[in-house]
PDB file of N, CA and C in Angstrom:
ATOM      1  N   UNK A   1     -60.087 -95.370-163.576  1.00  0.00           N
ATOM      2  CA  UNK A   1     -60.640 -95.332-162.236  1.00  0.00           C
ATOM      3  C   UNK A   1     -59.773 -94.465-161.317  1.00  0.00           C
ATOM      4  N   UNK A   2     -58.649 -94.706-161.406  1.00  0.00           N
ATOM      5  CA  UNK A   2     -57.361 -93.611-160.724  1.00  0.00           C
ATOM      6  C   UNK A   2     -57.607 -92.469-161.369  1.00  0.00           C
ATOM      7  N   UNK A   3     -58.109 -92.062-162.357  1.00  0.00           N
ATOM      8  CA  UNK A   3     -58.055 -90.556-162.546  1.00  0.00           C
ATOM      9  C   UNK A   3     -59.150 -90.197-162.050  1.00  0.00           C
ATOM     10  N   UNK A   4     -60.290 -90.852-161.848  1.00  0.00           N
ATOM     11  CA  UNK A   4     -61.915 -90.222-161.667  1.00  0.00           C
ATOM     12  C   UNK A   4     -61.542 -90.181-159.948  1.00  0.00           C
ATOM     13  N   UNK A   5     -60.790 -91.171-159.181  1.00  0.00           N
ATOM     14  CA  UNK A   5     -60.518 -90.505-157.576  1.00  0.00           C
ATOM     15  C   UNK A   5     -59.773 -89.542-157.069  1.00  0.00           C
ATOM     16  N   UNK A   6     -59.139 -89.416-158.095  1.00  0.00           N
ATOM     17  CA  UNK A   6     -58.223 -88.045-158.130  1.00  0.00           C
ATOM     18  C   UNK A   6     -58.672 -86.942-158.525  1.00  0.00           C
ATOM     19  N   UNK A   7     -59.481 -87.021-159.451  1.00  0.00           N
ATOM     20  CA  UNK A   7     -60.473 -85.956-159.306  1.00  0.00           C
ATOM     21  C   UNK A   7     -61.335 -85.637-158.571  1.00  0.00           C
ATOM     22  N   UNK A   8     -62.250 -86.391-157.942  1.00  0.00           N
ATOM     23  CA  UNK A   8     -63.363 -87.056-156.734  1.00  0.00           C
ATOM     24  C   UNK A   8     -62.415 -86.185-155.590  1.00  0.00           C
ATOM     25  N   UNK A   9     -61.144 -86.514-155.325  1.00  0.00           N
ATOM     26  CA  UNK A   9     -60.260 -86.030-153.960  1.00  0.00           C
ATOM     27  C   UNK A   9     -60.142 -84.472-154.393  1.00  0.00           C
ATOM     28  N   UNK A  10     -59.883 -84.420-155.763  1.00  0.00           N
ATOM     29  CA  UNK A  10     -59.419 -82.148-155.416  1.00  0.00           C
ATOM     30  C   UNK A  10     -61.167 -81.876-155.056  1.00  0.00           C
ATOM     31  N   UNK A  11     -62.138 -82.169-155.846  1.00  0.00           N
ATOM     32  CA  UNK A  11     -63.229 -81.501-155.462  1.00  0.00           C
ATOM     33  C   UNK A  11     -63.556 -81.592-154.211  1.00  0.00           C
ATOM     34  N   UNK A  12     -63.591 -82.369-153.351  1.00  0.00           N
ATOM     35  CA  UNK A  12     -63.619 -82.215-151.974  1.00  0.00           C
ATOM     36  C   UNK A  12     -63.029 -81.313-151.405  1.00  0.00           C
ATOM     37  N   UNK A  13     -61.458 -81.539-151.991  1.00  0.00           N
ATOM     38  CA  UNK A  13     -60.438 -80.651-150.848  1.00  0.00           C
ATOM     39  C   UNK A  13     -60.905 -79.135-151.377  1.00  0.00           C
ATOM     40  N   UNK A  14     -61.248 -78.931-152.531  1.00  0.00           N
ATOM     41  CA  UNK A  14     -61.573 -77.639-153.156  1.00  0.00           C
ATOM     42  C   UNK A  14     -62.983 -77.203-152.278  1.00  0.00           C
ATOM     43  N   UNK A  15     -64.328 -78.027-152.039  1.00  0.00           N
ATOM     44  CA  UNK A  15     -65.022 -78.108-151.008  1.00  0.00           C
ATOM     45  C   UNK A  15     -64.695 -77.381-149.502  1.00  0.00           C
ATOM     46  N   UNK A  16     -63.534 -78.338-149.280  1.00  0.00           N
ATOM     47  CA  UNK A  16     -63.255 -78.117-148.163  1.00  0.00           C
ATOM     48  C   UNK A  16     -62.856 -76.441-147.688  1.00  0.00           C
ATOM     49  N   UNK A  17     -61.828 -76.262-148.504  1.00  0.00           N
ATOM     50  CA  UNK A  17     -61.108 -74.883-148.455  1.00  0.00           C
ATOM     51  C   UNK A  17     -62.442 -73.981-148.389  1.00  0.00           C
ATOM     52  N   UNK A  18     -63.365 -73.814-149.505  1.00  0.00           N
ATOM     53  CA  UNK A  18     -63.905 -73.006-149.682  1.00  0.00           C
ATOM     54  C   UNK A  18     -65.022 -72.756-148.518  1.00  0.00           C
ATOM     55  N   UNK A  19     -65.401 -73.708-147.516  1.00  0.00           N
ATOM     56  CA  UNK A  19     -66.185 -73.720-146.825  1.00  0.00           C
ATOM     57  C   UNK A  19     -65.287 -73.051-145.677  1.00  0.00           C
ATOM     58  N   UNK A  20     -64.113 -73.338-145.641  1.00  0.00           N
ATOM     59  CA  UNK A  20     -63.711 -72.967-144.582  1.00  0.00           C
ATOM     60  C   UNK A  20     -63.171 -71.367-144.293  1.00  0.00           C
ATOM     61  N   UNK A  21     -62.638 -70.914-143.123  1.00  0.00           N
ATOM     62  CA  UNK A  21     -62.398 -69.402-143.052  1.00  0.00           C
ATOM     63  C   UNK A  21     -60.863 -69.085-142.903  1.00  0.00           C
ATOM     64  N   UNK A  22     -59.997 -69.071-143.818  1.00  0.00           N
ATOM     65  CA  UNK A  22     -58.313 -69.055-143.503  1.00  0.00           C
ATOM     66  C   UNK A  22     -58.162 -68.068-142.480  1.00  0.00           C
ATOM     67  N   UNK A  23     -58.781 -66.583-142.488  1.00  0.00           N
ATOM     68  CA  UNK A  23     -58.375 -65.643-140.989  1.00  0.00           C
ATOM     69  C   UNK A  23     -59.864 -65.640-140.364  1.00  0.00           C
ATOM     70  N   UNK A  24     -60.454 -66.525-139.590  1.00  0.00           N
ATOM     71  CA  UNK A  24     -62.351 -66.361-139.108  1.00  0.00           C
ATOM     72  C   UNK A  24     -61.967 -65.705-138.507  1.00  0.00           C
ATOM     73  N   UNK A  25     -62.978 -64.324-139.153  1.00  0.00           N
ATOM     74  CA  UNK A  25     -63.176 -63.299-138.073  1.00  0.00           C
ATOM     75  C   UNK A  25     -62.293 -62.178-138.302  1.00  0.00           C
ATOM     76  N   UNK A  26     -61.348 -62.317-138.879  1.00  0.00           N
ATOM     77  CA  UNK A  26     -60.307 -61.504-139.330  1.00  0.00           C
ATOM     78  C   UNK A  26     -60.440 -60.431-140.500  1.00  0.00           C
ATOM     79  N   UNK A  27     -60.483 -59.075-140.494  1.00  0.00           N
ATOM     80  CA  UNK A  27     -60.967 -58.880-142.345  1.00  0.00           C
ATOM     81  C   UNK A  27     -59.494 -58.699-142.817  1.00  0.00           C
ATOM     82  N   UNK A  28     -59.535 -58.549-144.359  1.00  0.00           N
ATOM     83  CA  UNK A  28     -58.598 -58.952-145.559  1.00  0.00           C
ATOM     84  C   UNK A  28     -59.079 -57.283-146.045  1.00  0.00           C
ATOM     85  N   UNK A  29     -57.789 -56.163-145.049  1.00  0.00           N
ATOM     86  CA  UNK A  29     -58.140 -54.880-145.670  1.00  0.00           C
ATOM     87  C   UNK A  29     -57.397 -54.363-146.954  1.00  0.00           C
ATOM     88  N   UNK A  30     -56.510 -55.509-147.235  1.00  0.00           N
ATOM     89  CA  UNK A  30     -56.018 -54.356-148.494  1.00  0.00           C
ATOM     90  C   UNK A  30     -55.349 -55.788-149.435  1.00  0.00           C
ATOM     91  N   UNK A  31     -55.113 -55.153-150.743  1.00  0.00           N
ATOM     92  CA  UNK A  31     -54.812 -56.514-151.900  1.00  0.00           C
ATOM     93  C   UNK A  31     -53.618 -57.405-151.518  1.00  0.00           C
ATOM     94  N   UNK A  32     -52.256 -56.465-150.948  1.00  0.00           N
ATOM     95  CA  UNK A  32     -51.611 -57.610-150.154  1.00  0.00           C
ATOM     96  C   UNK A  32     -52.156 -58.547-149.358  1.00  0.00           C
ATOM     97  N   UNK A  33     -52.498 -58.464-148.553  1.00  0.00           N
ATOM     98  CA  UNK A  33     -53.600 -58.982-147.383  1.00  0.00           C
ATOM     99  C   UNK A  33     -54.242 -60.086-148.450  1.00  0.00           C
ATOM    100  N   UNK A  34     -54.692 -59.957-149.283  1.00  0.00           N
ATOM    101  CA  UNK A  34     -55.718 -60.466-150.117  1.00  0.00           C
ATOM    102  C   UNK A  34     -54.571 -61.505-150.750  1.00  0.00           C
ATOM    103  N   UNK A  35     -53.837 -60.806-151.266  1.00  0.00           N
ATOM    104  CA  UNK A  35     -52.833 -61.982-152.018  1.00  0.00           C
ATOM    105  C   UNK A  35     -52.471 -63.451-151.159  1.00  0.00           C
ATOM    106  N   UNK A  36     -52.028 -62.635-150.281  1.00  0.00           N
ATOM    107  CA  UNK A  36     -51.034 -63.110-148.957  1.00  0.00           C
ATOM    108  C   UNK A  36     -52.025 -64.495-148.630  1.00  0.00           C
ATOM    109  N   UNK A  37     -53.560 -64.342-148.844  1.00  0.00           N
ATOM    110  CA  UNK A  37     -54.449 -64.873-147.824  1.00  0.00           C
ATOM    111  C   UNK A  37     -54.556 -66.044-149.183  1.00  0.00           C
ATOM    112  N   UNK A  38     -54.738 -65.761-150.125  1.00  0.00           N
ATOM    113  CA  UNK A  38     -55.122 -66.574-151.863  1.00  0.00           C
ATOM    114  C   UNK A  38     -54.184 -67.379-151.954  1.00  0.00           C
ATOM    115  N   UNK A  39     -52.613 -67.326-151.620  1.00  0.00           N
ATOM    116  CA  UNK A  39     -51.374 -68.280-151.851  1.00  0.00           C
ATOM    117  C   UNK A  39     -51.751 -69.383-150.545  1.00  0.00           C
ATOM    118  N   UNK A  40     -51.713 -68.905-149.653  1.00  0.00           N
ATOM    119  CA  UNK A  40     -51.711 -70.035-148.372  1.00  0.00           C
ATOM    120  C   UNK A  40     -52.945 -71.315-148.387  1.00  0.00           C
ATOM    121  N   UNK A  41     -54.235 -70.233-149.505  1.00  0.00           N
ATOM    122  CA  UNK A  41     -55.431 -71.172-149.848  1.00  0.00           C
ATOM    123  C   UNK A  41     -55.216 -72.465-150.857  1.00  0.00           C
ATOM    124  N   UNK A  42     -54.384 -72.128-151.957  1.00  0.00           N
ATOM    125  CA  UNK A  42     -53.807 -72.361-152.946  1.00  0.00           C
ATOM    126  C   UNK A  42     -52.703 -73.386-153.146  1.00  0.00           C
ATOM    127  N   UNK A  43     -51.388 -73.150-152.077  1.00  0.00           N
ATOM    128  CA  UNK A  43     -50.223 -74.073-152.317  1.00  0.00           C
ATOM    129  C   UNK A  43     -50.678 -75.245-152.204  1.00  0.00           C
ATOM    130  N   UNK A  44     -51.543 -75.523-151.161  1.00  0.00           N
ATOM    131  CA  UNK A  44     -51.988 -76.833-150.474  1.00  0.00           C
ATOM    132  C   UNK A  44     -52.762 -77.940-151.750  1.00  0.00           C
ATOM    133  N   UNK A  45     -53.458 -77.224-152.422  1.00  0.00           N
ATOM    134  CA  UNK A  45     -54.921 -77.859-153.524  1.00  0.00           C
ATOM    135  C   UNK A  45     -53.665 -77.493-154.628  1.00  0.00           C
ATOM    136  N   UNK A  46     -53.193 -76.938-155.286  1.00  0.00           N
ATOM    137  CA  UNK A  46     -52.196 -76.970-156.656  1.00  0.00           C
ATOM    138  C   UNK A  46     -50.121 -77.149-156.451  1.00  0.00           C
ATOM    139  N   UNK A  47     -50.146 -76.593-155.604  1.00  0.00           N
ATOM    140  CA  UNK A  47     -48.781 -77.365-155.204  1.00  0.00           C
ATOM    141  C   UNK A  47     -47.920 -75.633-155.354  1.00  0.00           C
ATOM    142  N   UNK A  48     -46.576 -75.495-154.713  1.00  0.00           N
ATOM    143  CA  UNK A  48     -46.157 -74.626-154.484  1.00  0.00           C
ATOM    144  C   UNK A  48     -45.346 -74.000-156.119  1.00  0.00           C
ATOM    145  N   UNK A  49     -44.649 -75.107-156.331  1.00  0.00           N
ATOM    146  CA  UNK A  49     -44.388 -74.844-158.075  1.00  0.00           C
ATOM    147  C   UNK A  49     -45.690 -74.184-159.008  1.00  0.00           C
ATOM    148  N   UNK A  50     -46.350 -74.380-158.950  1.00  0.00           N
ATOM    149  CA  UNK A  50     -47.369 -74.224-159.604  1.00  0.00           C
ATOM    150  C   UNK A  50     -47.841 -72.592-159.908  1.00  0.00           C
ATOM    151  N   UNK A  51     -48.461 -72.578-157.946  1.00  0.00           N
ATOM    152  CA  UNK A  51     -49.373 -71.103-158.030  1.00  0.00           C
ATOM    153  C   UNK A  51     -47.685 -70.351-157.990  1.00  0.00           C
ATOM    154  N   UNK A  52     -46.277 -70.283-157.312  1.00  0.00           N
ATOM    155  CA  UNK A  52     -45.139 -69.737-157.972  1.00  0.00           C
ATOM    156  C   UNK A  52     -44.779 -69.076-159.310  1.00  0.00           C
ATOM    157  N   UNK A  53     -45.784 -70.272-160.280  1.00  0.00           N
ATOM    158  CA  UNK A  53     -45.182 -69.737-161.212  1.00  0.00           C
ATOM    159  C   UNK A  53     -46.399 -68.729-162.364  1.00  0.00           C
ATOM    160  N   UNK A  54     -47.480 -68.333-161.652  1.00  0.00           N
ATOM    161  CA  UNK A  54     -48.780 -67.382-161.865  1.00  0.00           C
ATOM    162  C   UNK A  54     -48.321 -65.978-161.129  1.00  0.00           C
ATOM    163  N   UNK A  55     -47.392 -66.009-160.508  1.00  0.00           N
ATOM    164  CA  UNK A  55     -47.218 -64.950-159.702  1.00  0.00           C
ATOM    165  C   UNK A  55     -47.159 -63.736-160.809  1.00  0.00           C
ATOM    166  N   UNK A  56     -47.201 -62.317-160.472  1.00  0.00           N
ATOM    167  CA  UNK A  56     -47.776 -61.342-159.132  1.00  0.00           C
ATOM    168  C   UNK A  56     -49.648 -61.961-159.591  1.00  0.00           C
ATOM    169  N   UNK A  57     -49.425 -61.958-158.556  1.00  0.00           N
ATOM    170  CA  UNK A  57     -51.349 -62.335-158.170  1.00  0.00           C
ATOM    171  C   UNK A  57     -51.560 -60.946-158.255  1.00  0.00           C
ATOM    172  N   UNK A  58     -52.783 -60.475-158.892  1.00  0.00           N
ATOM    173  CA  UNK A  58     -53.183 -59.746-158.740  1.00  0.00           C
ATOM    174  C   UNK A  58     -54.988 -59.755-157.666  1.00  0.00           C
ATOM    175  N   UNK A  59     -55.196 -59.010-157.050  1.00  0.00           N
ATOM    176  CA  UNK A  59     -56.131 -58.911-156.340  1.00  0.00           C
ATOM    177  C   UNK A  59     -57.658 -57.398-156.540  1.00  0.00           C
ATOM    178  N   UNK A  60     -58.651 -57.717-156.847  1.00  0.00           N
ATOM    179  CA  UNK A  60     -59.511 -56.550-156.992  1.00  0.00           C
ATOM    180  C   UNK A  60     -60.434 -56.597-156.495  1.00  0.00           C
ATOM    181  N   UNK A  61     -61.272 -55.790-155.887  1.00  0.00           N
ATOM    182  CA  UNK A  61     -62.098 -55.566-154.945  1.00  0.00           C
ATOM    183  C   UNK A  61     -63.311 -55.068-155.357  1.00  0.00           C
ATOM    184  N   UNK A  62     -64.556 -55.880-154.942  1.00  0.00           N
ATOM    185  CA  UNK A  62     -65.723 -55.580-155.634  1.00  0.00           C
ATOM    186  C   UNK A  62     -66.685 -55.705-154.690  1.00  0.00           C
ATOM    187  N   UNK A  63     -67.276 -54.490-153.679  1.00  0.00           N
ATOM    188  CA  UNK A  63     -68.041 -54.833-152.974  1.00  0.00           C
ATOM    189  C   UNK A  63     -66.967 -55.234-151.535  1.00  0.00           C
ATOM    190  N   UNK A  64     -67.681 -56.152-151.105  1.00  0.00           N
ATOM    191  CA  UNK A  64     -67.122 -56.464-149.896  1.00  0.00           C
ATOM    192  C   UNK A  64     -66.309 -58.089-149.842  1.00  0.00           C
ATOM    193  N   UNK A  65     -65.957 -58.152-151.413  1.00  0.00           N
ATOM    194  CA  UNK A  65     -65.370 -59.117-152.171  1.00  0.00           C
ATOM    195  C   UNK A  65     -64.031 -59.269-153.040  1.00  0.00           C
ATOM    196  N   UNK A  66     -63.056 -59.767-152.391  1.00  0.00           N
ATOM    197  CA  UNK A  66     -61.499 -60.133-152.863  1.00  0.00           C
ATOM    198  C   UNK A  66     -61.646 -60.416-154.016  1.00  0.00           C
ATOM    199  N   UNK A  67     -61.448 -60.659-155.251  1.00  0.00           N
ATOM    200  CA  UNK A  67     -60.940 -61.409-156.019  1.00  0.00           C
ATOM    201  C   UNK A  67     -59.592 -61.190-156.575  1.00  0.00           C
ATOM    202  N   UNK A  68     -59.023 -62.471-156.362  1.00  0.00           N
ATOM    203  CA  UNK A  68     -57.632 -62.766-156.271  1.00  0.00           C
ATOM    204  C   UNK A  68     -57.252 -63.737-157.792  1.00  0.00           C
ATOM    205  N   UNK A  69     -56.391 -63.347-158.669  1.00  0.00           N
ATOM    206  CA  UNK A  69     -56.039 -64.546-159.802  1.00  0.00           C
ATOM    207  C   UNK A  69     -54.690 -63.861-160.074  1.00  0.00           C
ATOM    208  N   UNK A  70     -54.071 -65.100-160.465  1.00  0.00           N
ATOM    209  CA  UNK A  70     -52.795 -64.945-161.411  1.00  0.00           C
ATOM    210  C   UNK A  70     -52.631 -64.491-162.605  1.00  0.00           C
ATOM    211  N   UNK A  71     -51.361 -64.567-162.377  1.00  0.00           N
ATOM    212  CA  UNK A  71     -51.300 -63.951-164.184  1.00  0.00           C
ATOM    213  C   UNK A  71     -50.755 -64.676-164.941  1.00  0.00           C
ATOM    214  N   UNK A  72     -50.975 -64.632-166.157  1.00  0.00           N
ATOM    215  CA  UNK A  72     -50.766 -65.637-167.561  1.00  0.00           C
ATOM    216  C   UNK A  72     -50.325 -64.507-168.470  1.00  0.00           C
ATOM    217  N   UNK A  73     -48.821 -64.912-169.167  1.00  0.00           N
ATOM    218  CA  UNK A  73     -48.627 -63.664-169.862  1.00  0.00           C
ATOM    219  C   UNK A  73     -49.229 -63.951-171.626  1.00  0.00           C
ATOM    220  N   UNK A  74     -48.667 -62.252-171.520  1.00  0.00           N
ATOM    221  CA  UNK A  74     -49.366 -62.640-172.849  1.00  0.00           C
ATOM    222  C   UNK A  74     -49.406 -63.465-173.971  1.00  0.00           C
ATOM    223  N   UNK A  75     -50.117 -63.951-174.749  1.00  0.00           N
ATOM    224  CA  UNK A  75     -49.755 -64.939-175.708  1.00  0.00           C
ATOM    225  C   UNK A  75     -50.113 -66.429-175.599  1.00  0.00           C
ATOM    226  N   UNK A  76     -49.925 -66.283-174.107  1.00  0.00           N
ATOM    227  CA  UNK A  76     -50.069 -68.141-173.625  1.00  0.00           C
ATOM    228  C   UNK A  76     -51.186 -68.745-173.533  1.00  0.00           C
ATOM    229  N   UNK A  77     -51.527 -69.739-173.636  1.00  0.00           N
ATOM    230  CA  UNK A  77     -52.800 -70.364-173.442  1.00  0.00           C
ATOM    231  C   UNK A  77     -52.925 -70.915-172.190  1.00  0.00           C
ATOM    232  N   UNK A  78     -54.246 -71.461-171.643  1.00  0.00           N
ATOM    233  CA  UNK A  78     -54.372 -71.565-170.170  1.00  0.00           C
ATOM    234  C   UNK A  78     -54.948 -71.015-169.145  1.00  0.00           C
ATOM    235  N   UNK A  79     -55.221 -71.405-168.144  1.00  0.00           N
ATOM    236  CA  UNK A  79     -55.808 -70.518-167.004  1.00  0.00           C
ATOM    237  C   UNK A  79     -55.223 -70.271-166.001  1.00  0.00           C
ATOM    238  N   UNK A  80     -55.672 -69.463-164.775  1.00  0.00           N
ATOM    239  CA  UNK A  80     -55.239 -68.933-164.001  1.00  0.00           C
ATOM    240  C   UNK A  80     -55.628 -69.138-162.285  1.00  0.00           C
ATOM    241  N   UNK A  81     -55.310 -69.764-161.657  1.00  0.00           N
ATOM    242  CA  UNK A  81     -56.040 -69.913-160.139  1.00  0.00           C
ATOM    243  C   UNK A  81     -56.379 -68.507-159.858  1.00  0.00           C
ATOM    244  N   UNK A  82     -57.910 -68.547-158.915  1.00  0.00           N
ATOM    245  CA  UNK A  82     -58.462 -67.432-158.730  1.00  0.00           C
ATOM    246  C   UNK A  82     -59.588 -68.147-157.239  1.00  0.00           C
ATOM    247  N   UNK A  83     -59.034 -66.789-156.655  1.00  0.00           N
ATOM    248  CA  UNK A  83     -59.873 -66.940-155.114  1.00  0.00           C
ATOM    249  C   UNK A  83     -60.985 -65.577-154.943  1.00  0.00           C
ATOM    250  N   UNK A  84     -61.912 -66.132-154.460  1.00  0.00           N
ATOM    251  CA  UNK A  84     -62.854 -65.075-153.392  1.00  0.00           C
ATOM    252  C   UNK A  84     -62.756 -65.289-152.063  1.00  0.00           C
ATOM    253  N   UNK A  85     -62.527 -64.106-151.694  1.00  0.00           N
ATOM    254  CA  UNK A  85     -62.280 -63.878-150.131  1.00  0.00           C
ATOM    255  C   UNK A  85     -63.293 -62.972-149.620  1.00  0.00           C
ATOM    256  N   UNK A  86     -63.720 -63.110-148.597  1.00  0.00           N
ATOM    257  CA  UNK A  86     -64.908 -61.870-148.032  1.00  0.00           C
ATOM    258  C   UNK A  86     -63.835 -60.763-147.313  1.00  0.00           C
ATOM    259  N   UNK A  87     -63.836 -59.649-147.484  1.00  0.00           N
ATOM    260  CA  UNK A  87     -63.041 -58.983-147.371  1.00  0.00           C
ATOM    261  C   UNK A  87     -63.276 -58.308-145.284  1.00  0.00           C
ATOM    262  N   UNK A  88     -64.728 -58.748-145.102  1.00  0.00           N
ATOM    263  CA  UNK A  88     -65.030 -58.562-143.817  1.00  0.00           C
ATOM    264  C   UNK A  88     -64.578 -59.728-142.361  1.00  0.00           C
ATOM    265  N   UNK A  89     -64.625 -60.840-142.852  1.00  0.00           N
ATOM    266  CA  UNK A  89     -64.071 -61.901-142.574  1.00  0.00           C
ATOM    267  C   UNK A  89     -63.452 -62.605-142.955  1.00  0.00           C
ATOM    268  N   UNK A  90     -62.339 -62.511-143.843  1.00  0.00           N
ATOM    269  CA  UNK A  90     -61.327 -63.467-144.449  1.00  0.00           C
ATOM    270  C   UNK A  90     -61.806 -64.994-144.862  1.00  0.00           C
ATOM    271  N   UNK A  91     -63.336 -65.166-144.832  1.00  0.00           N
ATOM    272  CA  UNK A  91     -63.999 -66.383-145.482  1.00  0.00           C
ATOM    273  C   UNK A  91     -63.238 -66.515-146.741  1.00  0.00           C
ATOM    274  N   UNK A  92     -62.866 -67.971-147.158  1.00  0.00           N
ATOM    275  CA  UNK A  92     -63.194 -68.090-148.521  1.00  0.00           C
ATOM    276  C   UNK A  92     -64.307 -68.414-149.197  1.00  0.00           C
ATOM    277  N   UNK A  93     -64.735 -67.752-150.259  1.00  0.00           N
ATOM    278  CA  UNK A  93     -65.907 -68.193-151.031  1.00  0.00           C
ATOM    279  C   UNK A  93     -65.773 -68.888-151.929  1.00  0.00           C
ATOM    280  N   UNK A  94     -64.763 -69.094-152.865  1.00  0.00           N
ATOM    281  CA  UNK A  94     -64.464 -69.721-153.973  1.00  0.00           C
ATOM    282  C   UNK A  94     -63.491 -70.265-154.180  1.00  0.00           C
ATOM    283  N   UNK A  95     -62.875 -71.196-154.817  1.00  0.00           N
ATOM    284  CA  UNK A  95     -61.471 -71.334-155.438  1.00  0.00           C
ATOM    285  C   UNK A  95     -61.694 -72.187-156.501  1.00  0.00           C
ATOM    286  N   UNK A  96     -60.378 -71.512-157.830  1.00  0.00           N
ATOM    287  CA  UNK A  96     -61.369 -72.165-159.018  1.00  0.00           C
ATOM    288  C   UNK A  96     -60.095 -72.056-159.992  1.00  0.00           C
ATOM    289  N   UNK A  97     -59.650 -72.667-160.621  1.00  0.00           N
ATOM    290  CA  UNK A  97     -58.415 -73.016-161.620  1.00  0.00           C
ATOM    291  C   UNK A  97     -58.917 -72.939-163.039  1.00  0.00           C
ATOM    292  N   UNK A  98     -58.641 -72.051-163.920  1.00  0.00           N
ATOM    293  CA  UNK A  98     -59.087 -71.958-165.744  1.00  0.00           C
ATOM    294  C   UNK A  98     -58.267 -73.112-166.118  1.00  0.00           C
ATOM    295  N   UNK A  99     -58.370 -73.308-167.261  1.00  0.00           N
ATOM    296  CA  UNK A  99     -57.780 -74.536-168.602  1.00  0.00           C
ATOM    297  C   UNK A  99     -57.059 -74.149-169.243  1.00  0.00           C
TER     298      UNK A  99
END
């Protein structure tokens, strides 16, 4: 029962983030910018150890769309936190953790 509310609580907070706008109104012009904006989304929902240790984030641009993920080196198994950002308004659209 403690694990199913603990899960029940990230999807919300994961909810939450994604609905919300980290710069409203602000655009996210370049992949720093983009990075910069993906960690501050991030520490809060996975913890600072964590997205630290995915670092250099890489960031690519598709459209008028951030996508932001870590890196996993080679060999390892696992996933990677990964954000969408609207690159016109610093919305987040997504946030989403691999296995």
């Amino acid at each position: 029962m403690r694990r199913f509310l603990r899960i029940a609580m990230l999807f919300l907070v994961v909810d939450s983030v994604a609905l919300l706008s980290y710069a409203s109104g602000h655009p996210v012009p370049d992949e720093t910018t983009a990075v910069r904006v993906a960690e501050k989304v991030l520490i809060p929902i996975y913890g600072r150890k964590h997205i630290e240790s995915e670092r250099p984030f890489t960031a690519k641009l598709n459209g008028n769309v951030w996508t932001v993920y870590g890196y996993l080196p080679p060999g390892w198994d696992g996933g990677v936190a990964e954000v969408e950002i609207d690159k016109r308004n610093g919305r987040i659209l997504r946030v989403t953790h691999g296995k």
